[in-house]
Structure formats: C-alpha cells, structure tokens
N, C-alpha and C. Protein backbone atom coordinates (compact mmCIF):
# COMPACT_ATOMS: atom_id res chain seq x y z
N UNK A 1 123.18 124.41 87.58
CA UNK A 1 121.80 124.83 87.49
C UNK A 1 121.11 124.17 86.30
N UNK A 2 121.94 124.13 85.35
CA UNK A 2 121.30 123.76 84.01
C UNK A 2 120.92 121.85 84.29
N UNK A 3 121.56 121.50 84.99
CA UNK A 3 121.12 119.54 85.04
C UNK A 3 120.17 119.55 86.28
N UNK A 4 120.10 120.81 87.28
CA UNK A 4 119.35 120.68 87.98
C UNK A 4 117.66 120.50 87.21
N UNK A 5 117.86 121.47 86.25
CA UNK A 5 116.36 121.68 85.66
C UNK A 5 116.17 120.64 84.72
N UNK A 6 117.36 120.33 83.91
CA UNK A 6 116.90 119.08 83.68
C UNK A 6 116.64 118.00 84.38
N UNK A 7 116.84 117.40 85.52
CA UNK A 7 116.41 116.75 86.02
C UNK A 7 115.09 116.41 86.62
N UNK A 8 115.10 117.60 87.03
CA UNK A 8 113.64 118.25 87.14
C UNK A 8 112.21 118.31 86.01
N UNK A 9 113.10 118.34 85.03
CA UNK A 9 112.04 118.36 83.90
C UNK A 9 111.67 116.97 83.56
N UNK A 10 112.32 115.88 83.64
CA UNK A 10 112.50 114.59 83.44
C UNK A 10 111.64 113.62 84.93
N UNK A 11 111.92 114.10 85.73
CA UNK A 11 110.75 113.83 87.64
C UNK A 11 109.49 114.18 86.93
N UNK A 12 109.29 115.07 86.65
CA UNK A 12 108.35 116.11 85.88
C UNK A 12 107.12 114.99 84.84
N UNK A 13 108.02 114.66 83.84
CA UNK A 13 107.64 113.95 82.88
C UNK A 13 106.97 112.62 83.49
N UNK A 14 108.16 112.04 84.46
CA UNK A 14 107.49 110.82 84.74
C UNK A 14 106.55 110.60 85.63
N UNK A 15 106.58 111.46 86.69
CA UNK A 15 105.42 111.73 87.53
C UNK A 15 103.88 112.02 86.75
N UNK A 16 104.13 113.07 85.50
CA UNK A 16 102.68 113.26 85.13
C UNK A 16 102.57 111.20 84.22
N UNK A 17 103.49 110.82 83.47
CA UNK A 17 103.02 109.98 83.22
C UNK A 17 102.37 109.12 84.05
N UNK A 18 103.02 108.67 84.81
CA UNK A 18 102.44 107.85 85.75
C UNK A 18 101.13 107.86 86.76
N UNK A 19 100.70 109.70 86.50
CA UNK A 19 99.81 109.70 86.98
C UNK A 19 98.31 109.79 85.81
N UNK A 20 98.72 109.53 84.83
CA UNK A 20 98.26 109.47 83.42
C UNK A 20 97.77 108.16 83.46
N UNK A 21 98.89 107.33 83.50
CA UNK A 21 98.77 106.39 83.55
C UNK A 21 97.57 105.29 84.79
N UNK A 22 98.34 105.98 85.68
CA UNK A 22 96.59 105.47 87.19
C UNK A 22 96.27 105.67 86.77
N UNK A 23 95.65 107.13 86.28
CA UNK A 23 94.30 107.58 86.46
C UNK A 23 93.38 106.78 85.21
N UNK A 24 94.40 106.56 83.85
CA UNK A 24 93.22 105.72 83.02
C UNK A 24 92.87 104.64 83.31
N UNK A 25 93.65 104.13 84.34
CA UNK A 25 93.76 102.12 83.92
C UNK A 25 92.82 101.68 85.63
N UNK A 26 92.34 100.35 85.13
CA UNK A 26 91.28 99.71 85.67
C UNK A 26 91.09 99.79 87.32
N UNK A 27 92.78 99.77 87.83
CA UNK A 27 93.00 99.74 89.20
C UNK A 27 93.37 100.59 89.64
N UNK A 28 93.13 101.26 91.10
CA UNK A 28 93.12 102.71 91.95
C UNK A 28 93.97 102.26 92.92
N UNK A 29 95.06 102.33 93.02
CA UNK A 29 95.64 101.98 94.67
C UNK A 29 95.39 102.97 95.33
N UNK A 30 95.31 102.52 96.66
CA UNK A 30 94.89 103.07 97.37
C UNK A 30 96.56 104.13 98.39
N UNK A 31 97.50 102.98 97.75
CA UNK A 31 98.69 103.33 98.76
C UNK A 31 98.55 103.58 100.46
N UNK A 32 99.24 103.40 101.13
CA UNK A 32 99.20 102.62 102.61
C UNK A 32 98.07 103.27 103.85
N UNK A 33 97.01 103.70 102.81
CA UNK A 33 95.64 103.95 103.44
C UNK A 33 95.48 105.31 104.33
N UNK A 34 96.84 105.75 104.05
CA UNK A 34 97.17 107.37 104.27
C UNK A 34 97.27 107.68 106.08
N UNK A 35 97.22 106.55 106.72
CA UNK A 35 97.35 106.68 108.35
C UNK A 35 97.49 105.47 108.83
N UNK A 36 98.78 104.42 108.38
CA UNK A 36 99.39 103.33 108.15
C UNK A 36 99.50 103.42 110.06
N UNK A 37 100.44 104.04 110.50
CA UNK A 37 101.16 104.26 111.54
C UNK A 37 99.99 104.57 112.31
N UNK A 38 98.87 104.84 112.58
CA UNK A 38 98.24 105.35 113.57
C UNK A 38 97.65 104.29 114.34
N UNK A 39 97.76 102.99 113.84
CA UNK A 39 97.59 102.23 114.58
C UNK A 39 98.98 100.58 113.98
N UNK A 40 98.12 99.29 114.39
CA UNK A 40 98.90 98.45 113.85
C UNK A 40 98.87 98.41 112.47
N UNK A 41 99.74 98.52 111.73
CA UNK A 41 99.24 98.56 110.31
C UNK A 41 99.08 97.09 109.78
N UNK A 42 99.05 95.87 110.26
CA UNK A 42 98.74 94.75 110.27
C UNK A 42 96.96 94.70 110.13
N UNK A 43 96.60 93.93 108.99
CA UNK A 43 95.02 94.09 108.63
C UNK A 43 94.23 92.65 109.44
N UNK A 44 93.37 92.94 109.88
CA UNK A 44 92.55 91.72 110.36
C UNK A 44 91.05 91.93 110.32
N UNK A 45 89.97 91.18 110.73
CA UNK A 45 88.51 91.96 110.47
C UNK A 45 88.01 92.57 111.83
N UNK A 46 87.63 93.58 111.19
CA UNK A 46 87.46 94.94 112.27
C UNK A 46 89.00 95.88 113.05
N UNK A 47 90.03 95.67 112.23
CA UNK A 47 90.66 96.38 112.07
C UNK A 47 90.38 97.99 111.66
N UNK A 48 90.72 99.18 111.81
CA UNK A 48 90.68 100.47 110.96
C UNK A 48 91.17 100.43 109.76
N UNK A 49 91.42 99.88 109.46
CA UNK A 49 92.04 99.59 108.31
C UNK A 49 91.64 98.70 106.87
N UNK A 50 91.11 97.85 107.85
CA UNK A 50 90.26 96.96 107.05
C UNK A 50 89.34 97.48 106.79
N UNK A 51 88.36 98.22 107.58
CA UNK A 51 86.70 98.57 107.63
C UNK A 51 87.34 99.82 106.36
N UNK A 52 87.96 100.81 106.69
CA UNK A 52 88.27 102.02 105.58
C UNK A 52 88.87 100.90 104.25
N UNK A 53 89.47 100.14 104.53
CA UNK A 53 89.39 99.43 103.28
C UNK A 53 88.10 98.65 102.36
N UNK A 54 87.01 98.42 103.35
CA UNK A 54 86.04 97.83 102.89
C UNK A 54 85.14 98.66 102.42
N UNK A 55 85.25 99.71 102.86
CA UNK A 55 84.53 101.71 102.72
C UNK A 55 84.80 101.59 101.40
N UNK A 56 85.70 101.63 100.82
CA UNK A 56 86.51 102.43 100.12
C UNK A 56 85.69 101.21 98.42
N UNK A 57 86.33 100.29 98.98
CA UNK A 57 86.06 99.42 97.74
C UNK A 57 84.24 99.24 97.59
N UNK A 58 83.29 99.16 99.08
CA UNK A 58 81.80 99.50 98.24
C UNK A 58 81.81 100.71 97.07
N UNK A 59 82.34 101.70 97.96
CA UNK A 59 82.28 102.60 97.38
C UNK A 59 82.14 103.04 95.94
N UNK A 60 83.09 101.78 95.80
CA UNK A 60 83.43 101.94 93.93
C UNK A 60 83.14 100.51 93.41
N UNK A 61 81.95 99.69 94.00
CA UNK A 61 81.35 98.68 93.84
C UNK A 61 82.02 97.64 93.55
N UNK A 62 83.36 97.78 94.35
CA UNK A 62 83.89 96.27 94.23
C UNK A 62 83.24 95.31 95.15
N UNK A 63 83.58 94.13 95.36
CA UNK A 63 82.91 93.18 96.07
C UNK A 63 84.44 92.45 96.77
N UNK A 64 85.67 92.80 96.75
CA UNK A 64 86.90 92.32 96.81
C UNK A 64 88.08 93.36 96.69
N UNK A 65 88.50 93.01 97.41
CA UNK A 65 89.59 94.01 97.38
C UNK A 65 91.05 93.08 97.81
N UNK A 66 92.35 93.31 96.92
CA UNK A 66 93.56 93.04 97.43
C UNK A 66 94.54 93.74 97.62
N UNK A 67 95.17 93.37 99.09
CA UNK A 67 96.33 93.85 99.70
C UNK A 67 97.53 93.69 99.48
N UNK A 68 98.24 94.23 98.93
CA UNK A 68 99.95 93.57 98.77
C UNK A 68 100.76 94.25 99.46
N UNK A 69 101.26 93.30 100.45
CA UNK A 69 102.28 94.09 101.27
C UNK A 69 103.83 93.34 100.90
N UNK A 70 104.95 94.08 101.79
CA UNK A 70 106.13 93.55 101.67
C UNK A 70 106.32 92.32 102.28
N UNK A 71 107.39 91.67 102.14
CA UNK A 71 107.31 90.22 102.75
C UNK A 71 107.45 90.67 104.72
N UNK A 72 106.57 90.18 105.78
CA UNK A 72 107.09 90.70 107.32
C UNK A 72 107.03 89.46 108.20
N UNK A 73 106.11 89.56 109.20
CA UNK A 73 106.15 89.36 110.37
C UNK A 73 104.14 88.81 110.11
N UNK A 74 103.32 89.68 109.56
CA UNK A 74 102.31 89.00 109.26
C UNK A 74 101.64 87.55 108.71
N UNK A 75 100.48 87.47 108.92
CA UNK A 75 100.03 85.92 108.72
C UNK A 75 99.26 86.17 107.62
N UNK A 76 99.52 87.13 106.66
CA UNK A 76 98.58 87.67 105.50
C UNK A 76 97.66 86.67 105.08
N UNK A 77 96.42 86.81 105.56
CA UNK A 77 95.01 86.00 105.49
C UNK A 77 93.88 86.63 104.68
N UNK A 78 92.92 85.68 104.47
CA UNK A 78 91.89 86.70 103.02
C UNK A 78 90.80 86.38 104.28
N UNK A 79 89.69 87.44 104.82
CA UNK A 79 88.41 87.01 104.98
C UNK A 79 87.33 88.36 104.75
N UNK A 80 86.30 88.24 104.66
CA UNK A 80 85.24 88.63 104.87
C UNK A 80 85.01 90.14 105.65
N UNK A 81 84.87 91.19 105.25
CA UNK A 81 85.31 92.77 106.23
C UNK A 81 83.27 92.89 105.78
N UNK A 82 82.72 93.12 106.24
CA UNK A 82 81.19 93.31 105.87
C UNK A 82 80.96 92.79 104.51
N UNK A 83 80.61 93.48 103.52
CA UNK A 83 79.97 92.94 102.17
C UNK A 83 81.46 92.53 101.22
N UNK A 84 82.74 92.75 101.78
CA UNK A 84 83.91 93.25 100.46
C UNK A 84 84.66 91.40 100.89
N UNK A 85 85.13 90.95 100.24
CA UNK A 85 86.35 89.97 100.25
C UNK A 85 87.43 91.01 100.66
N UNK A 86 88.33 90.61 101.64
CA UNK A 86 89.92 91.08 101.90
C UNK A 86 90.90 90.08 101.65
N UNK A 87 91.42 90.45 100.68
CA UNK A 87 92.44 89.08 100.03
C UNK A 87 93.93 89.92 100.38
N UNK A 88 94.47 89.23 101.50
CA UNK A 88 96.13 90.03 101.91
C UNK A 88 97.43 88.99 101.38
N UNK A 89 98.17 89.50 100.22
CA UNK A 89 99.24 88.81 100.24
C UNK A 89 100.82 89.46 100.45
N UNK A 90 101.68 88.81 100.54
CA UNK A 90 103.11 89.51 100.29
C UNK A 90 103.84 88.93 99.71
N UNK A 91 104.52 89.75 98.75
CA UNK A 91 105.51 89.20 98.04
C UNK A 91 106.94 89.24 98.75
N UNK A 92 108.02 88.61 98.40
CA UNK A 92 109.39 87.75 99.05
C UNK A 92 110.43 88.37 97.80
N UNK A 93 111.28 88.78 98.24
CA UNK A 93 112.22 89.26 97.17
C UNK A 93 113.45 88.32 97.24
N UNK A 94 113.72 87.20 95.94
CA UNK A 94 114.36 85.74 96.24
C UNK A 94 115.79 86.15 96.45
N UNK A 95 115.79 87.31 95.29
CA UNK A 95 117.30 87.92 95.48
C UNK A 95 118.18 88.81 96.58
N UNK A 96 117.22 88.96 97.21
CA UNK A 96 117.85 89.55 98.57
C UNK A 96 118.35 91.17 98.62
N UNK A 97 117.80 91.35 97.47
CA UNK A 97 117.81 92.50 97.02
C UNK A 97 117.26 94.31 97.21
N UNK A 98 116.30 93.84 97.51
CA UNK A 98 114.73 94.89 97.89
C UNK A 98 115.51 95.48 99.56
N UNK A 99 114.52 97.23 99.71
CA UNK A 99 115.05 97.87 100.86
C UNK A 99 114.31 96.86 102.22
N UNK A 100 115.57 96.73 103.32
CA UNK A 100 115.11 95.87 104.68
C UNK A 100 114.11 96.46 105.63
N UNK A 101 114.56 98.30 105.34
CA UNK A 101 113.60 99.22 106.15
C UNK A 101 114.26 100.54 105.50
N UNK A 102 113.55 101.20 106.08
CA UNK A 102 113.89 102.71 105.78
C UNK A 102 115.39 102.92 106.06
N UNK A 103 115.96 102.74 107.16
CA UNK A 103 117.21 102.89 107.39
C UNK A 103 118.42 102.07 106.53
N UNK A 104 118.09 100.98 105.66
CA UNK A 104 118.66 100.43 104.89
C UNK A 104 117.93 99.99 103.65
N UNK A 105 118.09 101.25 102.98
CA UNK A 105 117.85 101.59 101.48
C UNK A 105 118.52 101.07 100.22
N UNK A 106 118.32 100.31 99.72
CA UNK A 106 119.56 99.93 98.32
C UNK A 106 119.00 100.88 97.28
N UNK A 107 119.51 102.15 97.56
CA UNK A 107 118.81 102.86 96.09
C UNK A 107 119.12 102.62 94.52
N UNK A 108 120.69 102.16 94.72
CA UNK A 108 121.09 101.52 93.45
C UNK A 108 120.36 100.83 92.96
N UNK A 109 119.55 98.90 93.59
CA UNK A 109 118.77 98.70 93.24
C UNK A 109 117.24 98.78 92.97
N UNK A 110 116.55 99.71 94.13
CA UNK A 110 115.75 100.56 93.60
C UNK A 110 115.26 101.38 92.29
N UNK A 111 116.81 102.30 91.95
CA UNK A 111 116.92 102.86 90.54
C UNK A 111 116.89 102.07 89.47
N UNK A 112 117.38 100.82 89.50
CA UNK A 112 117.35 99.41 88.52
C UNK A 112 115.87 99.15 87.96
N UNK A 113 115.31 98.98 89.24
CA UNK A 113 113.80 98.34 89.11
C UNK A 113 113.29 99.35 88.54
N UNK A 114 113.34 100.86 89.12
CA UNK A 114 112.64 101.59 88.21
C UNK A 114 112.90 101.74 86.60
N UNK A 115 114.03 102.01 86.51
CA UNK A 115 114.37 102.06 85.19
C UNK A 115 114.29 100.64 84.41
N UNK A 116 114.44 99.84 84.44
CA UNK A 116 114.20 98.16 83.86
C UNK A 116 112.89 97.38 84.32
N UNK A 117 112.45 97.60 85.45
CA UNK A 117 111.64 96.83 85.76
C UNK A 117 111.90 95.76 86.69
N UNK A 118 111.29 94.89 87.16
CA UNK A 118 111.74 93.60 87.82
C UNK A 118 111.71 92.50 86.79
N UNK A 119 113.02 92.13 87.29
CA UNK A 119 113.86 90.49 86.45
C UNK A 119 112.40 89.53 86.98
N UNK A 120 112.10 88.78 85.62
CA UNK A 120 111.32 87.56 86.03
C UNK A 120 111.96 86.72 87.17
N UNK A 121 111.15 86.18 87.67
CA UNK A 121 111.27 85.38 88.89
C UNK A 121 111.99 85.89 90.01
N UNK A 122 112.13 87.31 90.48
CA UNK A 122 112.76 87.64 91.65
C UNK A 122 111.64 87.56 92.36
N UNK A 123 110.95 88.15 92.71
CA UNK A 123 109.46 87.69 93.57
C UNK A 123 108.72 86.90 93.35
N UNK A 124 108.44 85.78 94.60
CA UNK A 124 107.65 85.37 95.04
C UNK A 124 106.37 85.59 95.73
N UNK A 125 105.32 85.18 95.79
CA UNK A 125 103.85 85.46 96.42
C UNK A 125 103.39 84.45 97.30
C-alpha cells in the first residue's frame, strides 16, 4: 500500500507538471483531435480533420498550423485548409525502437524516453 501511494504521488507530480508546463508555454497541442477514429485519420483538404484543424488554429489567430504524426502509410503533404497553412510531417525512429502499434508496445523503451529523453539523432523528419 505504502509504494502504491507513492507512486501515485510521483504520476501526481508529473502530470500537474506537465500540465504546468503546456499550459505556460507558446504551443497548445491539440493531441489526435479527440475523434481520430471516426473517420480516416489521414489529413487532406476538406478532410474533418483538417477543417477542425483549421477552426481551431483561426481561432487562436494562427495563420499555420503543424501536424506531427508517427512514421505510416501517409504522403504527409503541407497545403492550404481555408485561411490556415497545414504543414503534415512524420518523424522515423532510426533505431527501431519506438511502439509498432498498440499491440506491440516496448514499454521499457518508452520508460527510457520518458525518463532521459530522446538520444540525439534517433529521429528523423
């Protein structure tokens, strides 16, 4: 019981930091637009996805907005969604390292990255 709560107290800590942390600093992610799955989650213009992405960034008077996804199957392209730039890229994990899908998780290295960070030059863009 007693490492449970510590553990807990420590999730605790880093969660409020981190949300300390968003909330002061320049950039808002949006995270996977909260209804990823309801359609293709692949972005193009006049996509749902795109347009709520282009919503989102007038909104808060950007003129541009960028996408970073995992490395897939997409042709990650930048154009024009009404008034916003859509700039889509993905990064490539060189080390072979990073989760393949949900069903094959490397949490070991997961826990790494969180706790250390990412090693220079494992991703590519």
């Amino acid at each position: 019981m007693k490492w449970l709560l510590i553990t807990l107290g420590i999730l605790a800590l880093i969660a409020g930091y981190s949300y300390i942390t968003v909330s002061d600093g320049p950039i808002e992610p949006m995270g996977r637009l909260a209804f990823v799955k309801l359609a293709n989650p692949d972005m193009y213009p006049g996509h749902i996805h795109s347009e709520l992405l282009a919503k989102e960034a007038e909104a808060t008077g950007s003129k541009c907005a960028l996408v970073l996804q995992l490395y897939g199957g997409s042709n990650y392209r930048s154009y024009q969604e009404g008034n916003v730039y859509i700039i889509e890229v993905a990064f490539i994990d060189t080390q072979g390292m990073g989760s393949i899908n949900m069903s094959q998780v490397y949490y070991l290295d997961s826990f790494k990255v969180a706790l250390f960070g990412i090693p220079d030059g494992r991703y590519k863009y």
